[in-house]
PDB file of N, CA and C in Angstrom:
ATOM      1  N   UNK A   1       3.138   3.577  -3.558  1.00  0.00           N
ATOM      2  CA  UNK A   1       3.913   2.366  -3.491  1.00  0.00           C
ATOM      3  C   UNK A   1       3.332   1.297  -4.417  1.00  0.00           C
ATOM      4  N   UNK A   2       2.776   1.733  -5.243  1.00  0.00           N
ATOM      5  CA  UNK A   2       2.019   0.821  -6.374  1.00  0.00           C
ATOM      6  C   UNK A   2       2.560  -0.449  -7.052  1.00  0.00           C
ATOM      7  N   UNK A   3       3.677   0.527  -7.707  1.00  0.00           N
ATOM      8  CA  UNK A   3       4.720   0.180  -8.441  1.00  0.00           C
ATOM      9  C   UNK A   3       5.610  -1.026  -7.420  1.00  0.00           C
ATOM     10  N   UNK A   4       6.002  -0.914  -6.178  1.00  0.00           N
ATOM     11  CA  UNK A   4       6.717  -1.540  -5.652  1.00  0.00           C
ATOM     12  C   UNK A   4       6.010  -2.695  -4.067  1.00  0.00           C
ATOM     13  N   UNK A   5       4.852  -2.819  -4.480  1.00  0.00           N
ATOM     14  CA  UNK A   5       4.074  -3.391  -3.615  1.00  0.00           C
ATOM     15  C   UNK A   5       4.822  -5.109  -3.689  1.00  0.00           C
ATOM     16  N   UNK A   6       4.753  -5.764  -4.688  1.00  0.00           N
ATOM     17  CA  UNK A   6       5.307  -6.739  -4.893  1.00  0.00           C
ATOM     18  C   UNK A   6       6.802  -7.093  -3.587  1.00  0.00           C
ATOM     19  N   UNK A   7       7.672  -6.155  -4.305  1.00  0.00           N
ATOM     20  CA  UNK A   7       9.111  -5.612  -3.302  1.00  0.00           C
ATOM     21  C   UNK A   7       8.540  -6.002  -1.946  1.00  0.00           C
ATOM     22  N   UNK A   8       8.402  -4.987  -1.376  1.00  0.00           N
ATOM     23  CA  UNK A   8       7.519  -5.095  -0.033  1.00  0.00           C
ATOM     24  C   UNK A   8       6.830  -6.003   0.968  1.00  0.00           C
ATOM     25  N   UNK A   9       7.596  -6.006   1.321  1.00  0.00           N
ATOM     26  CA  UNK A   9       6.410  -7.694   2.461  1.00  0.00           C
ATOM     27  C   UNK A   9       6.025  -6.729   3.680  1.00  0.00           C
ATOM     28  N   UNK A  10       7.034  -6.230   4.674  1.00  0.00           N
ATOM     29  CA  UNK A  10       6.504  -5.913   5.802  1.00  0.00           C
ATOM     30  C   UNK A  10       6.156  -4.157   5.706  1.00  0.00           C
ATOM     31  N   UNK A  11       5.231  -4.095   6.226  1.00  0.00           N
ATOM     32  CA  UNK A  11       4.764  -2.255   5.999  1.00  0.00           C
ATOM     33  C   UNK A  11       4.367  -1.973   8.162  1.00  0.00           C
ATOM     34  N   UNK A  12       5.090  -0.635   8.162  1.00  0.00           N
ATOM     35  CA  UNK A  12       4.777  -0.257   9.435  1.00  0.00           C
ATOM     36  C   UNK A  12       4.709   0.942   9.724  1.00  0.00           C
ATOM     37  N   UNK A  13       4.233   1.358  11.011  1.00  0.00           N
ATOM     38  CA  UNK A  13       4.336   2.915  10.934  1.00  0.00           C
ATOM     39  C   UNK A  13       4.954   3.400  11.914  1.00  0.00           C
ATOM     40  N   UNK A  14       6.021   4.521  12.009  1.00  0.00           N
ATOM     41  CA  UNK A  14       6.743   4.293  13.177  1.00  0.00           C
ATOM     42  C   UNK A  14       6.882   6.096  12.691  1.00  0.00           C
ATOM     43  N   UNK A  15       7.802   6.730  14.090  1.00  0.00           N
ATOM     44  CA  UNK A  15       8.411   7.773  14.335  1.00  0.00           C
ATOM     45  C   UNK A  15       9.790   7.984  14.100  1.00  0.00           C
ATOM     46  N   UNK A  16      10.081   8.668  13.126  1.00  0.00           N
ATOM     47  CA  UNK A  16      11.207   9.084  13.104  1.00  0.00           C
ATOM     48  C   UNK A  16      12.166   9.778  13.820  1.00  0.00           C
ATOM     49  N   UNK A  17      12.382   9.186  15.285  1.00  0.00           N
ATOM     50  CA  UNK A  17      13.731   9.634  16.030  1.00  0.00           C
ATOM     51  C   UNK A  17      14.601  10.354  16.131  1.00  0.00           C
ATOM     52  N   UNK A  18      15.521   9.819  14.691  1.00  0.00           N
ATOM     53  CA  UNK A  18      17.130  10.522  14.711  1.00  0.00           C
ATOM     54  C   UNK A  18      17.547  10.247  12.897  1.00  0.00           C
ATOM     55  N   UNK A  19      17.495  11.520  12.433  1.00  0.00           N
ATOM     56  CA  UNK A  19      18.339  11.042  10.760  1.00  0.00           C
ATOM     57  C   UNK A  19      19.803  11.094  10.955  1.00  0.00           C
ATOM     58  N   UNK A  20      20.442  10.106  11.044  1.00  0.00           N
ATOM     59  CA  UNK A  20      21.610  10.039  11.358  1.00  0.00           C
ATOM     60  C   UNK A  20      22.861  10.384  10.055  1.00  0.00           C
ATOM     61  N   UNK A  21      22.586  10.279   8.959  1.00  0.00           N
ATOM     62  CA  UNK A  21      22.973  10.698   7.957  1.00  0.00           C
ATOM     63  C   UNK A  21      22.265  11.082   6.654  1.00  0.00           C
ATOM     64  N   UNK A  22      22.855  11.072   5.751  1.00  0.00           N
ATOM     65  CA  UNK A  22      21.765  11.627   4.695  1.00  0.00           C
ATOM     66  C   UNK A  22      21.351  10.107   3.897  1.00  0.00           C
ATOM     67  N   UNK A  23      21.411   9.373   4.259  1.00  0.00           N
ATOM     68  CA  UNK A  23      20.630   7.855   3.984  1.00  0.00           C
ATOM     69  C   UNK A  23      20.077   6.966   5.120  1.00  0.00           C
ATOM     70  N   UNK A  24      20.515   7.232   6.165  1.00  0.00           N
ATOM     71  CA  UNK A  24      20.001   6.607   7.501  1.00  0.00           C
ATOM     72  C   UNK A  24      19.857   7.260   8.442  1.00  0.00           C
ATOM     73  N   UNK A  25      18.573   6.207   8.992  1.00  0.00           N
ATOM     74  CA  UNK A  25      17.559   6.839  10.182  1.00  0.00           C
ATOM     75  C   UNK A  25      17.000   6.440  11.048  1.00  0.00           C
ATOM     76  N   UNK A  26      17.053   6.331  12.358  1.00  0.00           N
ATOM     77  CA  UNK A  26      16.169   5.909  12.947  1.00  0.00           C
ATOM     78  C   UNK A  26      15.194   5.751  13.982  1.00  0.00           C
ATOM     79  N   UNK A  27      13.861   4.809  13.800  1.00  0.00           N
ATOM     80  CA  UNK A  27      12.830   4.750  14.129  1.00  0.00           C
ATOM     81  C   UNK A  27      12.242   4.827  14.957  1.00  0.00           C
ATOM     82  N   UNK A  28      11.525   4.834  15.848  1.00  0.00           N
ATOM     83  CA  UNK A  28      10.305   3.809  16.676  1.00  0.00           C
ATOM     84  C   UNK A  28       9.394   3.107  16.199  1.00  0.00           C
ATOM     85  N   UNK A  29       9.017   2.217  15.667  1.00  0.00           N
ATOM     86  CA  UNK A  29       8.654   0.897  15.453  1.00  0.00           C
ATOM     87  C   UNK A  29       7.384   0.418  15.722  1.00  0.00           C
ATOM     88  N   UNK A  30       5.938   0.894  15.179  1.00  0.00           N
ATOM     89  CA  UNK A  30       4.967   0.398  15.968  1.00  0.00           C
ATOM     90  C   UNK A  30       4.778  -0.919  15.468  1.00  0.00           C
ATOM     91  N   UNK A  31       5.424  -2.013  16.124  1.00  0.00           N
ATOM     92  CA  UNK A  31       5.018  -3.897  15.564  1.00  0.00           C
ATOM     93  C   UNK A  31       4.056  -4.497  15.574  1.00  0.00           C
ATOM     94  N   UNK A  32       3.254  -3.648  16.397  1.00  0.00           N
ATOM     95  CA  UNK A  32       1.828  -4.094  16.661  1.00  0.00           C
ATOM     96  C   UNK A  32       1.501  -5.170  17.794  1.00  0.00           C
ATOM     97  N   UNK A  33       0.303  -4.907  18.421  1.00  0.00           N
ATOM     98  CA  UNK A  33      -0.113  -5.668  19.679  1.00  0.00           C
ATOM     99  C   UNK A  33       0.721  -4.882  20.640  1.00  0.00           C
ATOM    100  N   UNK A  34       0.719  -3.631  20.713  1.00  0.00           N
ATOM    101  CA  UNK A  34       1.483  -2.341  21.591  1.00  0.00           C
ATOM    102  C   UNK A  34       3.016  -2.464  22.107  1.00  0.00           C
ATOM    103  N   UNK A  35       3.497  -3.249  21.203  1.00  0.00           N
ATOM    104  CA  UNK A  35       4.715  -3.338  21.195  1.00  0.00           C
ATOM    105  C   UNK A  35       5.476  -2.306  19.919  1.00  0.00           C
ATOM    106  N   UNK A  36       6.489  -1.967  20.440  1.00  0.00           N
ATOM    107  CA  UNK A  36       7.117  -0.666  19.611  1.00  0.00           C
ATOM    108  C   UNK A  36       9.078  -0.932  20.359  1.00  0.00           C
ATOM    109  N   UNK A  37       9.313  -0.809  18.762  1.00  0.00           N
ATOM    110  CA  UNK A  37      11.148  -1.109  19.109  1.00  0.00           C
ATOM    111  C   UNK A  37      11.310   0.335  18.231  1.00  0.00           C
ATOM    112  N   UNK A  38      13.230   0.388  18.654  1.00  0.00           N
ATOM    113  CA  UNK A  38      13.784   1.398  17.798  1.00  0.00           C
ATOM    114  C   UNK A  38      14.537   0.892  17.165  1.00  0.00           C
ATOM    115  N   UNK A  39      14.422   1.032  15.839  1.00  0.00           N
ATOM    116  CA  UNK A  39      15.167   0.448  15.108  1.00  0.00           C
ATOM    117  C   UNK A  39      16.439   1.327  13.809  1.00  0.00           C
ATOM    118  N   UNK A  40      17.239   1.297  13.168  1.00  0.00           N
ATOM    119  CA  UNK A  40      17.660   1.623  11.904  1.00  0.00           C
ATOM    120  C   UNK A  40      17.794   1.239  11.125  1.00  0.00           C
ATOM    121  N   UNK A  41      17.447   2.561   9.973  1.00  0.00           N
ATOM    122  CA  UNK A  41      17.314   1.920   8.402  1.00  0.00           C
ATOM    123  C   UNK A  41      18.035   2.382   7.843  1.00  0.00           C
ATOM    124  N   UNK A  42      18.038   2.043   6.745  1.00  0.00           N
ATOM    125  CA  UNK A  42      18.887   2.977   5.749  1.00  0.00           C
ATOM    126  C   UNK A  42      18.245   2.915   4.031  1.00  0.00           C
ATOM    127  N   UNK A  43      18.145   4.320   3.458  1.00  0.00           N
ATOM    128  CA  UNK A  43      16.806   4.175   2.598  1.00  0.00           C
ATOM    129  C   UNK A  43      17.560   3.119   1.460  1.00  0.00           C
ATOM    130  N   UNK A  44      16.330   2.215   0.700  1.00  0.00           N
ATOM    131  CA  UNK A  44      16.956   1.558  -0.202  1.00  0.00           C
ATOM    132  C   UNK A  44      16.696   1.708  -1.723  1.00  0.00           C
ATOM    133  N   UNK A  45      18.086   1.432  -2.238  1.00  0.00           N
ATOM    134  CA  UNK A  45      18.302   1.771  -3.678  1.00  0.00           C
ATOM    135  C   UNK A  45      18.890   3.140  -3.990  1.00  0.00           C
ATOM    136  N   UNK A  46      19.467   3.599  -2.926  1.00  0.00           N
ATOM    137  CA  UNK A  46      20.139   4.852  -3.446  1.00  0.00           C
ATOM    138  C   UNK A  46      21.360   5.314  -2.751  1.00  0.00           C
ATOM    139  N   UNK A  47      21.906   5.834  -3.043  1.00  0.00           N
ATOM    140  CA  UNK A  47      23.298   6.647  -2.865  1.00  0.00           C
ATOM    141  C   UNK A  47      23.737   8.222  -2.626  1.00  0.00           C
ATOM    142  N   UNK A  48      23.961   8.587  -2.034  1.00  0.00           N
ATOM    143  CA  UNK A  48      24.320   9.969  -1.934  1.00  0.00           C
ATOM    144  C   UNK A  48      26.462  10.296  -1.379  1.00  0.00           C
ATOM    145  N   UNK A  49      26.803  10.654  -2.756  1.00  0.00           N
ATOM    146  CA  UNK A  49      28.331  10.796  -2.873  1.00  0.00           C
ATOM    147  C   UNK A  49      28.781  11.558  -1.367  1.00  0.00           C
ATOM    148  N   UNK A  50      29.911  10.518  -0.628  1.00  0.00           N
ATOM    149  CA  UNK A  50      29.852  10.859   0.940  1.00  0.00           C
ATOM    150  C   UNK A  50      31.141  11.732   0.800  1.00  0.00           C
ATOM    151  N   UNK A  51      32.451  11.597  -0.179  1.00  0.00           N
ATOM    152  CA  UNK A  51      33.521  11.852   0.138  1.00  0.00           C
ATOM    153  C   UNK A  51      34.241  13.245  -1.455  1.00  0.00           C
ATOM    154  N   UNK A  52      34.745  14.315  -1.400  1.00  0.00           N
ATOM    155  CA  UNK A  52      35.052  14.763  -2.440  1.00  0.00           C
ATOM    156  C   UNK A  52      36.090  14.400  -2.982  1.00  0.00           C
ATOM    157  N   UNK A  53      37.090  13.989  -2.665  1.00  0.00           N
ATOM    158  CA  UNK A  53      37.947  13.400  -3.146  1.00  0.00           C
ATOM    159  C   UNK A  53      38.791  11.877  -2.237  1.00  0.00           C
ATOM    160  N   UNK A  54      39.856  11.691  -2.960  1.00  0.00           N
ATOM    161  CA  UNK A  54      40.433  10.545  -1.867  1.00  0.00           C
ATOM    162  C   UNK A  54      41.187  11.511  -0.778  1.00  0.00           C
ATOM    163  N   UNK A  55      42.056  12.695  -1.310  1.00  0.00           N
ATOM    164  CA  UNK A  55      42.984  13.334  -0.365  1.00  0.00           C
ATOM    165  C   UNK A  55      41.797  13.936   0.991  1.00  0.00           C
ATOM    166  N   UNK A  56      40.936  13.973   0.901  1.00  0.00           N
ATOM    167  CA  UNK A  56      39.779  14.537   1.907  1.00  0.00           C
ATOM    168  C   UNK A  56      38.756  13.296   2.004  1.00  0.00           C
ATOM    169  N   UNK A  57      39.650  11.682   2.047  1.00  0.00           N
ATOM    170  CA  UNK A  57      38.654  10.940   2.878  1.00  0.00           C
ATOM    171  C   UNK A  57      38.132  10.992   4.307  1.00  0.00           C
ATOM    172  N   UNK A  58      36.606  10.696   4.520  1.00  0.00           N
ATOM    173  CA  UNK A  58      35.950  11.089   5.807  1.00  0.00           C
ATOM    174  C   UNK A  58      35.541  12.277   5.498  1.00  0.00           C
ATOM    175  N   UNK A  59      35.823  13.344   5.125  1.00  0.00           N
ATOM    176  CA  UNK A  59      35.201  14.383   4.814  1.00  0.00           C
ATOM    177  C   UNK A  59      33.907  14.224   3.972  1.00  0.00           C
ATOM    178  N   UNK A  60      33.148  14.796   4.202  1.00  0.00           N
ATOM    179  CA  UNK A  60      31.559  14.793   3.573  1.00  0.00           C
ATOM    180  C   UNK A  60      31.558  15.572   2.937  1.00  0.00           C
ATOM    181  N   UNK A  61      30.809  15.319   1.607  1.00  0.00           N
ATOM    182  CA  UNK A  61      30.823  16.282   0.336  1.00  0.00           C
ATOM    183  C   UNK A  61      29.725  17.469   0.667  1.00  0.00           C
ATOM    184  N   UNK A  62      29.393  18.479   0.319  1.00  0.00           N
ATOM    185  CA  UNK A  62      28.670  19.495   0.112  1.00  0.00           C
ATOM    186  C   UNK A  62      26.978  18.629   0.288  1.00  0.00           C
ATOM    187  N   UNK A  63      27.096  17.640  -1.124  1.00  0.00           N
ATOM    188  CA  UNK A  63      25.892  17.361  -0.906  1.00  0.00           C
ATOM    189  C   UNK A  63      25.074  16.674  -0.190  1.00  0.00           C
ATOM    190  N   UNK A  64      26.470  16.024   0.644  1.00  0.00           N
ATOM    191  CA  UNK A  64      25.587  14.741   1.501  1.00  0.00           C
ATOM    192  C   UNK A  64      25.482  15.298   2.899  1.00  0.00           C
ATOM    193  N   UNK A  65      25.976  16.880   2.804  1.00  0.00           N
ATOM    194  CA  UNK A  65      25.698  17.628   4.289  1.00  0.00           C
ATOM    195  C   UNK A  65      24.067  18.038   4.037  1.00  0.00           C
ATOM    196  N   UNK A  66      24.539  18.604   2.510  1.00  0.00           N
ATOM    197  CA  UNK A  66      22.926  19.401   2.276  1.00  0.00           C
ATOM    198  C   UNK A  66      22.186  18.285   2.500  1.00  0.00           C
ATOM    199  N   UNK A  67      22.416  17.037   2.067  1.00  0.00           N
ATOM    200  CA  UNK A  67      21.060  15.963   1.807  1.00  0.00           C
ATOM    201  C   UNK A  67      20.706  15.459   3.462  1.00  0.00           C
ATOM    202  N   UNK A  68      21.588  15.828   4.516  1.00  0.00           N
ATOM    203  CA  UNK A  68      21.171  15.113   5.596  1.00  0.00           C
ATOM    204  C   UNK A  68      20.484  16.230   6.207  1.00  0.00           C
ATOM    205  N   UNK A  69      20.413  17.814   5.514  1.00  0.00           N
ATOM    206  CA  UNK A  69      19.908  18.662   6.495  1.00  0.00           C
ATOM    207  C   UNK A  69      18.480  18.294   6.272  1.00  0.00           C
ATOM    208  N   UNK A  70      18.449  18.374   4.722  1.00  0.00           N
ATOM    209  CA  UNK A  70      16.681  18.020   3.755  1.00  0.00           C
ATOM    210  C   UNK A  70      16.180  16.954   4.757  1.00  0.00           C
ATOM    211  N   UNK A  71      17.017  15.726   4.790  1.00  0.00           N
ATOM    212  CA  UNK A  71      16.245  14.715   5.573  1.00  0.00           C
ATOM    213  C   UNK A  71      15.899  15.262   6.766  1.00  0.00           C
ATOM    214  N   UNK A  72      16.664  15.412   7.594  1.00  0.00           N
ATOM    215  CA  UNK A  72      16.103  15.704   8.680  1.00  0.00           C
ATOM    216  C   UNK A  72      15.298  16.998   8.964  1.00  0.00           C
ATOM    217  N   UNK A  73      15.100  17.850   8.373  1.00  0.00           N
ATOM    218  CA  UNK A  73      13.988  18.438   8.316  1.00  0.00           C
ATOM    219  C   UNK A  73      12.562  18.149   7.876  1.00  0.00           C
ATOM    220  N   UNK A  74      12.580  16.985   7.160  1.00  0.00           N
ATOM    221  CA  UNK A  74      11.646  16.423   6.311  1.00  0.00           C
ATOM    222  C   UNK A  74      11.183  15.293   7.347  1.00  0.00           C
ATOM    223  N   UNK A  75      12.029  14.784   8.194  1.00  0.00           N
ATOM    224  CA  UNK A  75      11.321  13.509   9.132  1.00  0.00           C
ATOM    225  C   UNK A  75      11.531  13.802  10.064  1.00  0.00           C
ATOM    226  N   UNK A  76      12.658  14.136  10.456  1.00  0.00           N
ATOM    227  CA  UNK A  76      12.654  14.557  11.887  1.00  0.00           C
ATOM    228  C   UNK A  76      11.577  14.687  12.857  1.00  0.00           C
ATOM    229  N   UNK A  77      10.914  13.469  14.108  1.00  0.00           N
ATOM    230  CA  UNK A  77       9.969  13.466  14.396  1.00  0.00           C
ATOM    231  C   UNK A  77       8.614  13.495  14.422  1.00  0.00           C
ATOM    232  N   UNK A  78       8.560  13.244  12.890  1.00  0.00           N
ATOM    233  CA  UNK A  78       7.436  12.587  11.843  1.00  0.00           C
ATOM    234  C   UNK A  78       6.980  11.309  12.014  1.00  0.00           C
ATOM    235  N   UNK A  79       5.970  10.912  11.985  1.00  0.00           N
ATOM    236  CA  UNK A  79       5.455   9.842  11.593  1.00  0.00           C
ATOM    237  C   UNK A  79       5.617   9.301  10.069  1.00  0.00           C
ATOM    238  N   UNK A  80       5.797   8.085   9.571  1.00  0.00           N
ATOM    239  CA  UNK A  80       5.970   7.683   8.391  1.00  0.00           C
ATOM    240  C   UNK A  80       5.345   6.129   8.468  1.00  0.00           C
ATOM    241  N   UNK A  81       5.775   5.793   6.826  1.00  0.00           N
ATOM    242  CA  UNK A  81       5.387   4.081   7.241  1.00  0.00           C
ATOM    243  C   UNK A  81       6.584   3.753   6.058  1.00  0.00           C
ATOM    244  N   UNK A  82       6.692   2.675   6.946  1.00  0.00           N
ATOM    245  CA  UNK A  82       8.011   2.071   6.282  1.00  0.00           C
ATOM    246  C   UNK A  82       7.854   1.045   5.615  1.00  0.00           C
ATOM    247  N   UNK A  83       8.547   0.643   4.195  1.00  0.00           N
ATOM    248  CA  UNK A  83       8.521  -0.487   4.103  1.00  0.00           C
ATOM    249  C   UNK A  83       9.974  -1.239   3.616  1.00  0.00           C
ATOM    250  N   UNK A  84       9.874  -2.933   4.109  1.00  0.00           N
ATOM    251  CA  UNK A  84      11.174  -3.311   4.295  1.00  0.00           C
ATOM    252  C   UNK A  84      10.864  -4.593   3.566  1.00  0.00           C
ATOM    253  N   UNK A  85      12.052  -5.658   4.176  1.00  0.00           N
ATOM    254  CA  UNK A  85      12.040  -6.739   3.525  1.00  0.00           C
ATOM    255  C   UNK A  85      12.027  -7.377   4.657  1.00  0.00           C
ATOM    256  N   UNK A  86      11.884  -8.745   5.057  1.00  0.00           N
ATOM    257  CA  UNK A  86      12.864  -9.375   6.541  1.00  0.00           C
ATOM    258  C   UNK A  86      14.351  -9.688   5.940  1.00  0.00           C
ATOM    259  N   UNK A  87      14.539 -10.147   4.747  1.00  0.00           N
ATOM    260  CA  UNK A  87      15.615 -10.748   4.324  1.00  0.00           C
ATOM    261  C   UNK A  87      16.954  -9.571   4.628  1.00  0.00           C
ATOM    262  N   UNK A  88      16.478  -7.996   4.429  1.00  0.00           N
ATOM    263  CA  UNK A  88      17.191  -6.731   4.039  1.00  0.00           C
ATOM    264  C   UNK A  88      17.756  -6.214   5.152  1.00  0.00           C
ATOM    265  N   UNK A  89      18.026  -7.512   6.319  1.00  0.00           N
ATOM    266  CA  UNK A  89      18.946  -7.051   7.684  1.00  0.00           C
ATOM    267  C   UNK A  89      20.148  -6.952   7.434  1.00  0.00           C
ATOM    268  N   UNK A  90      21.280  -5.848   7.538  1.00  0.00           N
ATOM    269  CA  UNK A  90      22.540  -6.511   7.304  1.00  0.00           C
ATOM    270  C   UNK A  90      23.338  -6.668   8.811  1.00  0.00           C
ATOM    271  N   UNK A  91      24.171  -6.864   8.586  1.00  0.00           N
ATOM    272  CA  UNK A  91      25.378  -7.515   9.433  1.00  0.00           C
ATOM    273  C   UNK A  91      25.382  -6.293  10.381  1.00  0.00           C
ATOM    274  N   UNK A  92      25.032  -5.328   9.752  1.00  0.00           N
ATOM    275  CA  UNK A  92      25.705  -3.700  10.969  1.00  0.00           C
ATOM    276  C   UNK A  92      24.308  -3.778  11.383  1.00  0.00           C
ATOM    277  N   UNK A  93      23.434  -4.358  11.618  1.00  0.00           N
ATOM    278  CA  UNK A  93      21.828  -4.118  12.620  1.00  0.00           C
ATOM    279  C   UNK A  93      21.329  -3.459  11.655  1.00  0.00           C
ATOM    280  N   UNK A  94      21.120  -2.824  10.540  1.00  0.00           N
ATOM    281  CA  UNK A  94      20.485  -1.716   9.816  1.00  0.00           C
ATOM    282  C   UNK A  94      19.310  -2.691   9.200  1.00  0.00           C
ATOM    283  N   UNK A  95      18.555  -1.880   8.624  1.00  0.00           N
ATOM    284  CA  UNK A  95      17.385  -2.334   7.680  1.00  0.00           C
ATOM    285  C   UNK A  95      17.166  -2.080   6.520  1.00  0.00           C
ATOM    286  N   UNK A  96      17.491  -2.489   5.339  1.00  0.00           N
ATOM    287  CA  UNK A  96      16.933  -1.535   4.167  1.00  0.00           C
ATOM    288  C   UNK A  96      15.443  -1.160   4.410  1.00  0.00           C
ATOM    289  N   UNK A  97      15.469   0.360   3.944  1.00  0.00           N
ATOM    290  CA  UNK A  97      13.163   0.393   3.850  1.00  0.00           C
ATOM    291  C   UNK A  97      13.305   1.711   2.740  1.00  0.00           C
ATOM    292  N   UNK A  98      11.902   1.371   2.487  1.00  0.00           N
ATOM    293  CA  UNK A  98      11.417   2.922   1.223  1.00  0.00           C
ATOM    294  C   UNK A  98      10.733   3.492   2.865  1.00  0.00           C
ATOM    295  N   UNK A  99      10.597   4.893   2.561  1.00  0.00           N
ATOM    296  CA  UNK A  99      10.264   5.313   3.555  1.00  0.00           C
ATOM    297  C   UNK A  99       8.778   6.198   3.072  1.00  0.00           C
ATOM    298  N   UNK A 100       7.380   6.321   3.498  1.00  0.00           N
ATOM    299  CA  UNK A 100       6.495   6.870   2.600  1.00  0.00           C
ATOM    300  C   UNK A 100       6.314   7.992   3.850  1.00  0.00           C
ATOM    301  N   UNK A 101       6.137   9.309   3.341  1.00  0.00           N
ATOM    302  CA  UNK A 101       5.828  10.515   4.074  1.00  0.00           C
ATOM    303  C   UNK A 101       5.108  11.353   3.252  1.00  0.00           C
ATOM    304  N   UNK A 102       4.101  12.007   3.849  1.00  0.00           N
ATOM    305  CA  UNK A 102       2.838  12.971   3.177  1.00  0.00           C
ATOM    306  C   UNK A 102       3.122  12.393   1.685  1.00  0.00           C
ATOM    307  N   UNK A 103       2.751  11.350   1.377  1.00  0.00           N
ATOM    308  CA  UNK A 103       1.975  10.353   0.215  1.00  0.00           C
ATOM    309  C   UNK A 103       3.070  10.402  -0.786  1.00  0.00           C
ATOM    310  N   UNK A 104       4.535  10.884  -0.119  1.00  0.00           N
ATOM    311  CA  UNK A 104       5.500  10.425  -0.911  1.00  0.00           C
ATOM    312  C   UNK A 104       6.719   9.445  -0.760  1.00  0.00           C
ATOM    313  N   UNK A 105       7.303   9.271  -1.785  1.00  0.00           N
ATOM    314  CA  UNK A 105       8.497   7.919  -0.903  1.00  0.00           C
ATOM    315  C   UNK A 105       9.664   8.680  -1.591  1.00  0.00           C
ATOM    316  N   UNK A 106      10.331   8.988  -0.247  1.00  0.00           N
ATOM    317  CA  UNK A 106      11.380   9.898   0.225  1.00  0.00           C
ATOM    318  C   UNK A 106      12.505   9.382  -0.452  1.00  0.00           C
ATOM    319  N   UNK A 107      12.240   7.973  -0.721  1.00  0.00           N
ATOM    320  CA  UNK A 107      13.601   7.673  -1.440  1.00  0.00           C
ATOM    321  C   UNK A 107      13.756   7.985  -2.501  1.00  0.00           C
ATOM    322  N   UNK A 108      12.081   8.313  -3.720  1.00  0.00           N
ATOM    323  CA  UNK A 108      12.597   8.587  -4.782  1.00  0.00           C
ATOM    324  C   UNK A 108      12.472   9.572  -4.762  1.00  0.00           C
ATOM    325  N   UNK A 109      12.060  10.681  -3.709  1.00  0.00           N
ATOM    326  CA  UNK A 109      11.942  12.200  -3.459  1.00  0.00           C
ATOM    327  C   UNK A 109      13.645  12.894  -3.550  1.00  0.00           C
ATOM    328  N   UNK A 110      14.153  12.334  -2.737  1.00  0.00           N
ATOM    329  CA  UNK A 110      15.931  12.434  -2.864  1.00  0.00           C
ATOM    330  C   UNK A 110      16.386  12.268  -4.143  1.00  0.00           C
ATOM    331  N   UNK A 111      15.855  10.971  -4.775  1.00  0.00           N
ATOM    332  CA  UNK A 111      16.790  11.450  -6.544  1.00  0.00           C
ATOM    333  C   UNK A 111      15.890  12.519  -7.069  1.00  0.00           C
ATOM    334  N   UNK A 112      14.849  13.153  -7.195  1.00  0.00           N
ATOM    335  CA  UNK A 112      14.290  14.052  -7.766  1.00  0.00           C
ATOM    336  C   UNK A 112      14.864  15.147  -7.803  1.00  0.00           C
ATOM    337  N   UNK A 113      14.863  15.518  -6.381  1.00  0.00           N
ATOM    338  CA  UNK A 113      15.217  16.481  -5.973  1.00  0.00           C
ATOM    339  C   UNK A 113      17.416  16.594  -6.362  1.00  0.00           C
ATOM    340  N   UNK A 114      18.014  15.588  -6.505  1.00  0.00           N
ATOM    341  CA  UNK A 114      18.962  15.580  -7.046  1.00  0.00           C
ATOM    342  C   UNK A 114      20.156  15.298  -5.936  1.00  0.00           C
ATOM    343  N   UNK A 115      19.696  14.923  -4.930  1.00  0.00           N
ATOM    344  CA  UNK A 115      20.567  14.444  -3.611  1.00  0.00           C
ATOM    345  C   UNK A 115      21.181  13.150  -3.537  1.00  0.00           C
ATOM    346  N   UNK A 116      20.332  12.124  -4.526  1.00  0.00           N
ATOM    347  CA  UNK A 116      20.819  11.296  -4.553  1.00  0.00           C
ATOM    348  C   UNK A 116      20.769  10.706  -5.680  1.00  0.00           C
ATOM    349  N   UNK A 117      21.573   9.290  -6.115  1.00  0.00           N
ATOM    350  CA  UNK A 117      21.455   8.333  -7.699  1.00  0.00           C
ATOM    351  C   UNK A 117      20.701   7.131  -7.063  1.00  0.00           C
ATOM    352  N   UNK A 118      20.230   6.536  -8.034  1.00  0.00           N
ATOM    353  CA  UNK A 118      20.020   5.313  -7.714  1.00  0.00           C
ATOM    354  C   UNK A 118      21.217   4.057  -7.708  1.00  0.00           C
ATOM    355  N   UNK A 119      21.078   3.067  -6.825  1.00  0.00           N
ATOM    356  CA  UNK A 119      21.943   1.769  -6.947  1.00  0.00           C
ATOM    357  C   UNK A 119      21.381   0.677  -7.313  1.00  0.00           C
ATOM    358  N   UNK A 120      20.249   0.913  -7.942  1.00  0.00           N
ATOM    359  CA  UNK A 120      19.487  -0.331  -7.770  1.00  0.00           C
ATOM    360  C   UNK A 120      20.427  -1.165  -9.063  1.00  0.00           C
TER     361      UNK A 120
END
């Protein structure tokens, strides 16, 4: 997280719960002073194509089935550490965060691997 330390204000370490899609997930929350919430995120700066066409809206493309299996095999009840913004709450309760797991950040692990583009 070298590169994006600046970005970053709040860093935490929490359990990964539930990958609810192939960009969002969520947590348990260690806040510290033994307090722990559950929260959701959704990884930031990237995209994964949800729909194949318009005539098959709601339908999920190939890749964003494959990309939610990767995730959730990859966190699914993992420990991680997250990092967010406070500002990066939106309106639907979610959180933007990079997500760091075995010394990588999953968000740019997903465009590597070709699951996802960037939006930044």
């Amino acid at each position: 997280m070298a590169e994006t330390d600046e970005l970053w204000v709040w860093k935490y370490q929490a359990e990964v719960t539930k990958v609810i899609d192939e960009v969002t997930v969520k947590a348990m929350v260690d806040l510290g002073f033994n307090e722990m919430k559950e929260l959701t995120f959704t990884l930031y700066g990237i995209t994964v194509p949800k729909t194949l066409s318009q005539s098959e809206k709601g339908t999920k493309s190939a890749m964003a089935r494959k990309a939610h299996r990767w995730l959730s095999k990859r966190l699914k009840g993992e420990t991680v550490t997250l990092y967010s913004r406070k500002q990066d709450k939106l309106s639907n309760g979610l959180y933007f965060a990079s997500i760091e797991h075995d010394d990588e950040v999953i968000n740019e692990v997903m465009i590597k691997e070709g699951f996802a583009k960037t939006i930044l």
